[in-house]
Protein backbone atom coordinates (compact mmCIF):
# COMPACT_ATOMS: atom_id res chain seq x y z
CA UNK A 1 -21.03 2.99 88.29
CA UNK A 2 -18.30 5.14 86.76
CA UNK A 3 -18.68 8.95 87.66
CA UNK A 4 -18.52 11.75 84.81
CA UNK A 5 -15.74 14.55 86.14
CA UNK A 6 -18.62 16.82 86.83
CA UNK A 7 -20.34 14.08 88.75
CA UNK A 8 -17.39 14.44 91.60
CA UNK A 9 -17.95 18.37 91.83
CA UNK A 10 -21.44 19.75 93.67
CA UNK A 11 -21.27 23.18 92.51
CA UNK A 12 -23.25 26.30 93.58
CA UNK A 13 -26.18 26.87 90.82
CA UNK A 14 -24.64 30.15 89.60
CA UNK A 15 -27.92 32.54 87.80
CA UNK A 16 -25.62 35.36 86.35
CA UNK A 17 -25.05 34.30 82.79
CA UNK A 18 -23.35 35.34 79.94
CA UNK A 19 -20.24 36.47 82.56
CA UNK A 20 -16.88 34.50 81.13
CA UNK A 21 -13.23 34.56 83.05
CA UNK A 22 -11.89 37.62 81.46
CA UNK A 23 -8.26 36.65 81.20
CA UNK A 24 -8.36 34.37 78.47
CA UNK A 25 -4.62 34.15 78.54
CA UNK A 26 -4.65 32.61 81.73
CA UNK A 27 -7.71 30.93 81.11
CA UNK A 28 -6.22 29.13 78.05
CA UNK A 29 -3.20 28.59 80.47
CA UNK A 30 -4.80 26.82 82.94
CA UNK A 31 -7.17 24.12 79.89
CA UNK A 32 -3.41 23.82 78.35
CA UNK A 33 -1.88 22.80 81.67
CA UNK A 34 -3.98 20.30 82.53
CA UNK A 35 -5.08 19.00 79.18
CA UNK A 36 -1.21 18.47 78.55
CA UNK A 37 -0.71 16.50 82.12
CA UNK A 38 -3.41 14.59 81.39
CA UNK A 39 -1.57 13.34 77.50
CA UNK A 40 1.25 12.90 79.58
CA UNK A 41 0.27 10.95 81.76
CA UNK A 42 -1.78 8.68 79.00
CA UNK A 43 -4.62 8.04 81.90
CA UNK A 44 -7.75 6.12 80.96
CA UNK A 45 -11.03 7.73 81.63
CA UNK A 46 -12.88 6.47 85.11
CA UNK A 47 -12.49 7.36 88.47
CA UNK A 48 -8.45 7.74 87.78
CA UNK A 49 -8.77 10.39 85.29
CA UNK A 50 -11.67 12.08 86.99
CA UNK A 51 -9.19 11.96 90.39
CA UNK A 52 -6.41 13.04 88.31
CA UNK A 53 -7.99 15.92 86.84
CA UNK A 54 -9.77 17.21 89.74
CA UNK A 55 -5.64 17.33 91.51
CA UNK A 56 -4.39 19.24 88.81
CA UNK A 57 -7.57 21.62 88.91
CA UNK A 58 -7.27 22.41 92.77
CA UNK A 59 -3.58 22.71 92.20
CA UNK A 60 -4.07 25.46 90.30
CA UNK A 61 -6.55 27.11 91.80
CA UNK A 62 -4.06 27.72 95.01
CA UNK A 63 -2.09 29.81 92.57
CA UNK A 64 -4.96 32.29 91.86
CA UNK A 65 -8.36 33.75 93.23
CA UNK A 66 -10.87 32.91 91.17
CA UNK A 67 -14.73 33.32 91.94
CA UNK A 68 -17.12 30.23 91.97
CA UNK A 69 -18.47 31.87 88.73
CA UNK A 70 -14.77 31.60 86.81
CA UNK A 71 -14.24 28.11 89.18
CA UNK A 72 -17.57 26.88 87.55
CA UNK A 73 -15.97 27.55 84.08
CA UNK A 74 -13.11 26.13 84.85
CA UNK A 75 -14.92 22.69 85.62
CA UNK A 76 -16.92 22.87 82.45
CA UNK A 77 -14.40 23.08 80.19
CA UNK A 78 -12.17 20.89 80.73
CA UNK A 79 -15.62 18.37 80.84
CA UNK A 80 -16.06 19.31 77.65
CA UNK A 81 -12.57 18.33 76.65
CA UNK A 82 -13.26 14.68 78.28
CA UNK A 83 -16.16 13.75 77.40
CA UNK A 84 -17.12 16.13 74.41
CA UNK A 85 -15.65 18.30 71.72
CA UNK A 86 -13.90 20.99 73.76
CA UNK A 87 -15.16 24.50 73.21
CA UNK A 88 -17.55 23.32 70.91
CA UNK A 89 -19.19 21.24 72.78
CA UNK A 90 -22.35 22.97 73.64
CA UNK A 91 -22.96 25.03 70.60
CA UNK A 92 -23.45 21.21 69.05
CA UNK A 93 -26.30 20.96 71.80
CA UNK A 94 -27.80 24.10 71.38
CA UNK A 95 -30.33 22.95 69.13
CA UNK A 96 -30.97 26.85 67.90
CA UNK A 97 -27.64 26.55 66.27
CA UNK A 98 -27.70 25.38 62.74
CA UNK A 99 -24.21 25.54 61.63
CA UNK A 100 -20.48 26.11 63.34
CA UNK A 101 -18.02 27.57 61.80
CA UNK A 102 -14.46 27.65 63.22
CA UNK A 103 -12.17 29.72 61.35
CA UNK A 104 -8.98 29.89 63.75
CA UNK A 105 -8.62 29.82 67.73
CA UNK A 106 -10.57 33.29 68.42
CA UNK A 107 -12.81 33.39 65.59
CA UNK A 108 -15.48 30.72 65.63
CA UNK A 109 -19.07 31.95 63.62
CA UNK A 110 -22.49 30.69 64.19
CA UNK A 111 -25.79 30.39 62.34
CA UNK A 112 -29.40 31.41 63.93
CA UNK A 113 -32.33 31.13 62.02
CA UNK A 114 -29.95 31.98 58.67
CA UNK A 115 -27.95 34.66 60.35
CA UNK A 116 -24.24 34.69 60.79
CA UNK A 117 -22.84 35.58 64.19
CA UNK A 118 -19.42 35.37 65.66
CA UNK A 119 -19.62 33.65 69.19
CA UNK A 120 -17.16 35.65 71.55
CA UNK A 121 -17.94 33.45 74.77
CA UNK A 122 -15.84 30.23 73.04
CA UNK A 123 -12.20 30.12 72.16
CA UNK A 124 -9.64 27.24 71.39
CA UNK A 125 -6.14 27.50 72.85
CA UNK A 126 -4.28 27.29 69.72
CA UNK A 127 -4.29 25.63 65.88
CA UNK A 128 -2.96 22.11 67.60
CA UNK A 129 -6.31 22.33 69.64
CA UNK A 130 -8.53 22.70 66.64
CA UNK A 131 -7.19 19.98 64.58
CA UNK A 132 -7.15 17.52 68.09
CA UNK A 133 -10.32 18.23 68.27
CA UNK A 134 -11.41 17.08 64.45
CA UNK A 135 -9.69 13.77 64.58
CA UNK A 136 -11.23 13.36 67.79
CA UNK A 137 -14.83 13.94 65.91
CA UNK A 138 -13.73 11.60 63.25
CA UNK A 139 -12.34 9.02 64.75
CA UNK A 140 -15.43 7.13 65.59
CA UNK A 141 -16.53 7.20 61.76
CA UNK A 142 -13.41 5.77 59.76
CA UNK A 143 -12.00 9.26 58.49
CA UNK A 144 -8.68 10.22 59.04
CA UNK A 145 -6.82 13.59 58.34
CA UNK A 146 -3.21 14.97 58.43
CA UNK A 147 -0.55 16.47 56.18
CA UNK A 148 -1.13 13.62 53.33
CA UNK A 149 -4.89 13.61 53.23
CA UNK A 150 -5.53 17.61 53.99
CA UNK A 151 -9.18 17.18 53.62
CA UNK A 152 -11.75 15.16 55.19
CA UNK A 153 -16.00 15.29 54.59
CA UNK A 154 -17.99 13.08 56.88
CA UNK A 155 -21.24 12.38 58.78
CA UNK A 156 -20.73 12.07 62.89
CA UNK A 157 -22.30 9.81 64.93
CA UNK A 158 -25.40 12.34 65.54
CA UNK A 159 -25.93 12.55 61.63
CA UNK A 160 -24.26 16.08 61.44
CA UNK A 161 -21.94 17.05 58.95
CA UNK A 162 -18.85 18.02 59.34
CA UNK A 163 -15.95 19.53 56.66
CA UNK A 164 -12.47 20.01 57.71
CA UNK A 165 -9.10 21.14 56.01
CA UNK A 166 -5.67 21.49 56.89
CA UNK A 167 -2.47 23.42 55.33
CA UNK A 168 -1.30 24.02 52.90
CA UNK A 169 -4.43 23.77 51.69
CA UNK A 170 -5.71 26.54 54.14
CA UNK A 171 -3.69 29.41 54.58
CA UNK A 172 -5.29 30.08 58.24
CA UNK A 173 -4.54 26.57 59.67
CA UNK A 174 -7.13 23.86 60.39
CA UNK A 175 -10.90 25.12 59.41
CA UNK A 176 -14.17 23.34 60.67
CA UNK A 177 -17.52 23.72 59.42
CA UNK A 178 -20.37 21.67 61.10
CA UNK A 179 -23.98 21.46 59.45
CA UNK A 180 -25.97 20.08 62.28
CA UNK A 181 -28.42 17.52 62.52
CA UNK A 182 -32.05 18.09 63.22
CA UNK A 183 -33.52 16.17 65.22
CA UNK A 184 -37.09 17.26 64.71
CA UNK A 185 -36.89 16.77 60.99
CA UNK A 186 -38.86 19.77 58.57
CA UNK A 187 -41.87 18.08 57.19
CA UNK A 188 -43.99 20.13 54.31
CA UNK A 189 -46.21 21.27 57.08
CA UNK A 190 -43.24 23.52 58.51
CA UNK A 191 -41.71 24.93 55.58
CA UNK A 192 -45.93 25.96 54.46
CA UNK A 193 -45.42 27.67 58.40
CA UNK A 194 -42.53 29.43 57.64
CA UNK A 195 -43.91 30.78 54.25
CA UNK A 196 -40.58 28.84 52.29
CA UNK A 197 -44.20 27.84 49.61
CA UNK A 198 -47.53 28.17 49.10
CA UNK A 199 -50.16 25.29 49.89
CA UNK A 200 -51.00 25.47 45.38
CA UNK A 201 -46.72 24.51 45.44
CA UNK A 202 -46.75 21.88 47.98
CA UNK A 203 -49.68 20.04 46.51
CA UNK A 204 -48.18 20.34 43.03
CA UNK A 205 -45.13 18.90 44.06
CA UNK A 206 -46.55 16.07 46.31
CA UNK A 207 -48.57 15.66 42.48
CA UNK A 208 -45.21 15.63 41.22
CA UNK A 209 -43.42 13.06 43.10
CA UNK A 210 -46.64 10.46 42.90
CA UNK A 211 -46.55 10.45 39.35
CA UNK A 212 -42.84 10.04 39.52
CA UNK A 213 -42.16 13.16 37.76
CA UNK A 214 -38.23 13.61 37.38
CA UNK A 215 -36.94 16.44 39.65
CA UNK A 216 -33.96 18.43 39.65
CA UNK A 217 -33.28 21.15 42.88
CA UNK A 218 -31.10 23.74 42.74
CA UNK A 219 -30.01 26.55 44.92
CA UNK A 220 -27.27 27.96 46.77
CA UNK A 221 -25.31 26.91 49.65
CA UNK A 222 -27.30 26.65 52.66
CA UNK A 223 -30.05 27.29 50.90
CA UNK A 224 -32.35 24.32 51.54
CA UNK A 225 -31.77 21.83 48.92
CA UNK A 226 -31.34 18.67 51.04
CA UNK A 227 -34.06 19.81 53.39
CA UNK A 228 -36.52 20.25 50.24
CA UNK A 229 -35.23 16.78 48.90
CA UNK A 230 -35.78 14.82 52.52
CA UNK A 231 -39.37 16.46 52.36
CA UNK A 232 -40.31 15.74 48.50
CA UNK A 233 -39.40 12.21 49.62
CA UNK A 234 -41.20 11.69 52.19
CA UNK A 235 -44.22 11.63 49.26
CA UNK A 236 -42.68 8.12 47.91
CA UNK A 237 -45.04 5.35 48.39
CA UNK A 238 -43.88 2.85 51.31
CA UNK A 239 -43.88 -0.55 48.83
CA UNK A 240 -40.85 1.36 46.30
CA UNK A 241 -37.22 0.32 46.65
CA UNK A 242 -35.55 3.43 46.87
CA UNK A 243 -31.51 4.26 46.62
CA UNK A 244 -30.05 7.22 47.92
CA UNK A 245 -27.03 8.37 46.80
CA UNK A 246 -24.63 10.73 49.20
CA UNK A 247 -21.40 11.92 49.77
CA UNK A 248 -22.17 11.86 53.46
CA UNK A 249 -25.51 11.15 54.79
CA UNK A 250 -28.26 13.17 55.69
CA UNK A 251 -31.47 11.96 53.30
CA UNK A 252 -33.81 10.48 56.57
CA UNK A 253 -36.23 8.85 54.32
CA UNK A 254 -39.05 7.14 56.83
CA UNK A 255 -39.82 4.27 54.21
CA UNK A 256 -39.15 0.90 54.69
CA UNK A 257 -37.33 -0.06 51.61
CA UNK A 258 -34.43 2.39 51.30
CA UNK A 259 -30.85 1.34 50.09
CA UNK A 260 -28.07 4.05 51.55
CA UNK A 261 -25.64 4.11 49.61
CA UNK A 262 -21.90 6.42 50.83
CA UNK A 263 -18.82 7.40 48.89
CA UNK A 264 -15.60 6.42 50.54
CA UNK A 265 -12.57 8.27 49.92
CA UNK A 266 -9.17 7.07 48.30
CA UNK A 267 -7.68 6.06 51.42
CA UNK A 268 -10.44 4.32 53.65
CA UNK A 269 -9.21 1.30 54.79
CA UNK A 270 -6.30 1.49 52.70
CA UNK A 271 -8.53 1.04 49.39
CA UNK A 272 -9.29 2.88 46.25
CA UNK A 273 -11.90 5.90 46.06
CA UNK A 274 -16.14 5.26 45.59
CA UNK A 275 -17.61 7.43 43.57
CA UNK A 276 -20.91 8.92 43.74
CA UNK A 277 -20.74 8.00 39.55
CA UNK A 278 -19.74 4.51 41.10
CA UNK A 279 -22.57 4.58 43.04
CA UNK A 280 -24.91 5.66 40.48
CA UNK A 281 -24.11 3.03 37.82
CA UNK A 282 -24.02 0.36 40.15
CA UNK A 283 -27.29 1.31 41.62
CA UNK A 284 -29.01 0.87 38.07
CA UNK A 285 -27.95 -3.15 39.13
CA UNK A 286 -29.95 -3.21 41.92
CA UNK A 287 -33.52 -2.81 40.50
CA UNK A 288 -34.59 0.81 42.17
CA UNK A 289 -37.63 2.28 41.39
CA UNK A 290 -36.16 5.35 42.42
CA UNK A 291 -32.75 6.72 42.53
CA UNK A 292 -32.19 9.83 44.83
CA UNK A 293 -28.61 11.23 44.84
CA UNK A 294 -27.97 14.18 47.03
CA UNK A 295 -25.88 16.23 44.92
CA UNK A 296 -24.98 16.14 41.96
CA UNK A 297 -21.31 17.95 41.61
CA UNK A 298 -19.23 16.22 38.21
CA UNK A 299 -18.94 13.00 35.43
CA UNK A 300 -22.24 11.54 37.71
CA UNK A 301 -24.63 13.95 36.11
CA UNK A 302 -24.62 11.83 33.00
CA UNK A 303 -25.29 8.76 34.49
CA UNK A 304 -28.08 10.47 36.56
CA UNK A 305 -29.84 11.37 33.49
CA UNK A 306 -29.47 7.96 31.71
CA UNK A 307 -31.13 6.52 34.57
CA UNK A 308 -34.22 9.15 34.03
CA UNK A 309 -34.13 8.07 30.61
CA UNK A 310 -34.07 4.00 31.07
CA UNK A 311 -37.12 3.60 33.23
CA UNK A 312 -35.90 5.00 36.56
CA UNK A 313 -39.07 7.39 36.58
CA UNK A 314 -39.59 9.56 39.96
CA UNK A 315 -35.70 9.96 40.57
CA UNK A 316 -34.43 13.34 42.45
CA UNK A 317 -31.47 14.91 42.88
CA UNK A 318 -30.14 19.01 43.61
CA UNK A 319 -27.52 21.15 42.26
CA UNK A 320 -25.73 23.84 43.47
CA UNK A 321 -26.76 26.88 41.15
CA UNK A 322 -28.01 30.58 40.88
CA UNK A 323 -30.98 30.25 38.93
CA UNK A 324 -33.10 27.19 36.91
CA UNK A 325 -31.32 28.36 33.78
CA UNK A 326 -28.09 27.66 35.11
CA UNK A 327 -28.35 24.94 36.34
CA UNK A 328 -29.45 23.09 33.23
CA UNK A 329 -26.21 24.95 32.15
CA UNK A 330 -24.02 23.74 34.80
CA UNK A 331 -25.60 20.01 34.24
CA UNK A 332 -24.34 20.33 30.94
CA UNK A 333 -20.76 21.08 31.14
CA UNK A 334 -20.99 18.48 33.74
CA UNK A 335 -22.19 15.81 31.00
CA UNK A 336 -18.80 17.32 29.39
CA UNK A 337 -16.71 16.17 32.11
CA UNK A 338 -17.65 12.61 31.44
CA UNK A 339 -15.63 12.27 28.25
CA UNK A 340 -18.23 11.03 26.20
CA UNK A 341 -18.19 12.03 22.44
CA UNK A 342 -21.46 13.27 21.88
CA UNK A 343 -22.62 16.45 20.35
CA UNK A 344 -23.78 19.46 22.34
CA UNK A 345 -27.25 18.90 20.74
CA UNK A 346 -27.70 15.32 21.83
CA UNK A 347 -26.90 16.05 25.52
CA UNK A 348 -29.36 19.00 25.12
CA UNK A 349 -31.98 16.53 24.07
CA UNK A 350 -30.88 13.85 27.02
CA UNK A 351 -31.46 16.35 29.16
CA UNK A 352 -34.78 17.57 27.80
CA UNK A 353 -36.07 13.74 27.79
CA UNK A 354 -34.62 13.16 31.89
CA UNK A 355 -36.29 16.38 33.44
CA UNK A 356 -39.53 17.21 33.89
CA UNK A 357 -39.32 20.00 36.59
CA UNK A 358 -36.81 22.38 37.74
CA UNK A 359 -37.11 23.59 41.58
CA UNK A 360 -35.38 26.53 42.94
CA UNK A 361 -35.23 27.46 46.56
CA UNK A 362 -32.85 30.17 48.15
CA UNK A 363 -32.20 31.65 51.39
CA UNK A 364 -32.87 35.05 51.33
CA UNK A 365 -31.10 38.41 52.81
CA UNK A 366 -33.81 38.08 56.11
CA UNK A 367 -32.23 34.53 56.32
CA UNK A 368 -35.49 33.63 55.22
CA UNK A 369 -35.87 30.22 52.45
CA UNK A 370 -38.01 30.22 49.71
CA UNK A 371 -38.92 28.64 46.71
CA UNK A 372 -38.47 31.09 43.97
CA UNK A 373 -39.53 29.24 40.78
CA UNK A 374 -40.78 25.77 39.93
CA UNK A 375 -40.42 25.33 36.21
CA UNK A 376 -41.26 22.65 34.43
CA UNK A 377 -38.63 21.60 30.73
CA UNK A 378 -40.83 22.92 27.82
CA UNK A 379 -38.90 21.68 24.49
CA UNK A 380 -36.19 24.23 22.48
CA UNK A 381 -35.94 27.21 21.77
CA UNK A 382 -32.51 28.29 19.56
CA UNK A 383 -31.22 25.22 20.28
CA UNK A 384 -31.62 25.95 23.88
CA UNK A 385 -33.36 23.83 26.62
CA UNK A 386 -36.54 26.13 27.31
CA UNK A 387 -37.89 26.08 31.03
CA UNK A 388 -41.45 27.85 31.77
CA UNK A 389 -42.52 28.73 34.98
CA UNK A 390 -45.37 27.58 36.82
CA UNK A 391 -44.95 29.08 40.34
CA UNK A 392 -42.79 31.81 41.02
CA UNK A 393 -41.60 34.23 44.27
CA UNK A 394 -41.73 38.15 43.25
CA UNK A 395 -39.84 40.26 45.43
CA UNK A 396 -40.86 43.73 45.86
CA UNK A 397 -38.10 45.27 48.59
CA UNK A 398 -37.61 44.84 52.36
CA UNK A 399 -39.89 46.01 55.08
CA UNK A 400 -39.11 48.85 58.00
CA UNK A 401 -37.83 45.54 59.69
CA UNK A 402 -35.62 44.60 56.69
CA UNK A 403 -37.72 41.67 55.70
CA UNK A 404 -38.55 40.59 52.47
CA UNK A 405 -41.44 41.75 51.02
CA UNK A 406 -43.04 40.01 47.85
CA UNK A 407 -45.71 37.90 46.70
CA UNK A 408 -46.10 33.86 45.39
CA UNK A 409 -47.34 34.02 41.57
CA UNK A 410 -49.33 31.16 40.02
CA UNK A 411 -48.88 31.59 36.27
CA UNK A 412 -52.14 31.44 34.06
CA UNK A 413 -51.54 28.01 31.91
CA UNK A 414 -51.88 24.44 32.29
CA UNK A 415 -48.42 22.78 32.18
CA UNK A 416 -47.44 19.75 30.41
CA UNK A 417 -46.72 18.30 33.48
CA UNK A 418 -50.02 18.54 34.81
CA UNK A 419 -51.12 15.87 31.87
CA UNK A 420 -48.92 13.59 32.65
CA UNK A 421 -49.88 13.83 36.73
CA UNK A 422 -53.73 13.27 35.33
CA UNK A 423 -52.47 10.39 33.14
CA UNK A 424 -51.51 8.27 36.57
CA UNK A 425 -54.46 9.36 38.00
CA UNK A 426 -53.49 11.44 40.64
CA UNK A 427 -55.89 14.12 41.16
CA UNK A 428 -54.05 16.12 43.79
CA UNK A 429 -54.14 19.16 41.69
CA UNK A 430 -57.39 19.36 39.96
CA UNK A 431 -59.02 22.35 41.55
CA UNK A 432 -55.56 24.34 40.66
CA UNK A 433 -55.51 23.51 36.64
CA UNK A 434 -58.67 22.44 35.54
CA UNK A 435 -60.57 25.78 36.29
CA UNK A 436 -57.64 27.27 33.54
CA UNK A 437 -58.21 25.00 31.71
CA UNK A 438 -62.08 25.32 31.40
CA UNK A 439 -61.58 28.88 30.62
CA UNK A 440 -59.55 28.26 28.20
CA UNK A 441 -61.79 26.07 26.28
CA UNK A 442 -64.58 28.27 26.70
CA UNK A 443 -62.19 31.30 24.89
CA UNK A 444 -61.25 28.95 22.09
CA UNK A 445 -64.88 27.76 21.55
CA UNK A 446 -65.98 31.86 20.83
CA UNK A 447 -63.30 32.31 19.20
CA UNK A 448 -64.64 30.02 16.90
CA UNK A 449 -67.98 31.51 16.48
């Protein structure tokens, strides 16, 4: 059996934590050294690198006095650099972490529970290290970067997500961003736990989804749009054929009959570019019942909505935007993109017939996420598409602690939408509508009298 590097060192258990070597010139010295050698000398891994590596280490421990703390360190990182990602290497198994963000050698950031730190205790040695490390991570999936393809957007093995770019295009030299995967996926359970809805808003939009109502997400970056989507999913009956649609993958639907579908870019095994709008219109060729694409960013939005329109009842998708409002704006001028001759008024009424509710969820300044509106597309108004609300967040201020303070509103009126959930027989939702709806009829009948 082949031994890991740290499998041929039985190191003191050392308890005081958070203590790094404080030299991190000669610390970065030392990783250079021996990470160098080890290119050099082009050795496999096994029980020859392992041997090799634990020579050069001892070597250079004769030329200073480290403690078995700092000699511990040592050991670890250059581990990492074997048989992981370097530096970053345990911040991807720290599953507190959400995102990584490595901005240069010395200035990597990470995300807790929606705040942004900088981590102080991890370094890279220089710009050559970052960008090793990248094609290292992308390797194993297909991508490739360097000076002619500057930018690179893929899925690792773990189902993390992972941006990088190089100069020119970055003034700072290589950047890497990492959206990690969660293992213990959010179900609608957790995000009623963490106050992101109200048990009224989840049932409505499990209502939703059943009756295949069309949905469109919106929100910010980081905000919670793919989590939302994964969980709205999950409400899909098991016996639909379902196509998701991604730039890189992270939709984990649990039904049986789901269709992946990736874009590829322009120079993937030496072929031409995919398209998520290549992936849309050739998914309306492979009879889905529902088409799910997870973000909708250019020309694809019209092909999105003309699969609403043609049958393709129940489809999702999200959009990065600051409000309901505009995002139906920013859907538009990406209709315009397509180069399609139609009039302003007859995309306004494509889009009227596609949508039937508008979600918006945010992250807020406690770090926080939220669902601030559900709105459901209620006809024109000055030749505008008009959106009324059905649910809405209020915030009032902050707490002493600096948490938000505010309060879920359920608007007093029966939607549209709620007809056409009753019309497939879902009755999910009764006790929230039909006691408005009584009341109403009750004020209409004396008003009569």
């Amino acid at each position: 059996m082949t031994k890991t590097f740290s499998d041929l060192f039985e190191l003191e258990e050392v308890k005081e934590e958070g203590k790094i070597l404080q030299n991190k010139e000669l610390l970065n010295q030392i990783r250079s050294t021996i990470l160098q050698k080890i290119l050099d000398q082009n050795i496999s891994k096994g029980e020859n690198l392992s041997h090799f590596i634990q020579e050069q280490i001892e070597e250079s421990f004769k030329e200073y006095h480290f403690s078995l703390l700092e000699k511990n360190q040592i050991y670890h990182m250059i581990d990492n650099e074997i048989n992981g990602y370097g530096p970053i290497t345990e911040l991807l198994e720290d599953q507190s972490i959400t995102e990584i963000m490595v901005n240069g050698p010395d200035e990597i950031y990470i995300e807790i529970d929606g705040h942004l730190l900088r981590d102080e205790t991890v370094s890279f040695i220089d710009d050559a290290h970052i960008l090793r490390t990248i094609k290292r991570m992308i390797e194993p999936v297909g991508r490739t970067i360097d000076a002619r393809n500057p930018m690179v957007d893929a899925h690792l093995l773990d189902g993390s997500r992972m941006n990088a770019i190089l100069p020119p295009l970055s003034l700072k030299g290589p950047i890497l961003t990492i959206r990690k995967f969660k293992e213990n996926l959010e179900d609608i359970d957790s995000l009623l736990r963490n106050g992101t809805m109200t048990p009224y808003m989840a049932r409505f939009l499990e209502a939703a989804v059943q009756a295949k109502l069309n949905l469109l997400i919106c929100g910010g970056t980081g905000s919670g749009k793919t989590t939302l989507l994964n969980i709205l999913s999950s409400f899909i009956k098991e016996e639909e054929r379902i196509i998701t649609i991604e730039d890189a993958a992270e939709l984990k639907l649990e039904q049986p009959h789901v269709i992946s579908l990736e874009t590829k870019l322009e120079n993937y095994q030496n072929g031409e570019a995919v398209t998520v709008r290549d992936l849309v219109i050739n998914s309306l060729r492979m009879r889905p019942d529902r088409i799910i694409v997870g973000e909708v960013r250019g020309k694809e939005a019209f092909d999105m909505l003309q699969a609403m329109n043609t049958g393709h009842e129940g489809s999702m998708t999200t959009l990065h935007s600051n409000g309901p409002q505009d995002a139906l704006n920013r859907l538009e001028t990406m209709v315009l993109m397509a180069g399609l001759e139609i009039p302003i008024s007859a995309i306004r009424e494509y889009m009227e017939s596609a949508i039937d509710l508008v979600i918006h969820i945010e992250r807020l300044s406690d770090g926080r996420r939220k669902i601030l509106s559900i709105c459901e597309v209620d006809g024109f108004q000055k030749d505008k598409i008009h959106l009324k609300e059905i649910f809405a967040f209020h915030q009032k201020g902050l707490t002493k602690k600096e948490e938000v303070d505010g309060a879920f509103v359920l608007y007093n009126f029966v939607p549209k939408s709620y007809q056409k959930i009753k019309e497939k027989g879902i009755t999910l939702v009764d006790d929230i509508f039909e006691p408005i709806l009584l009341k109403k009829k009750e004020k209409d009948i004396k008003s009569k009298e």
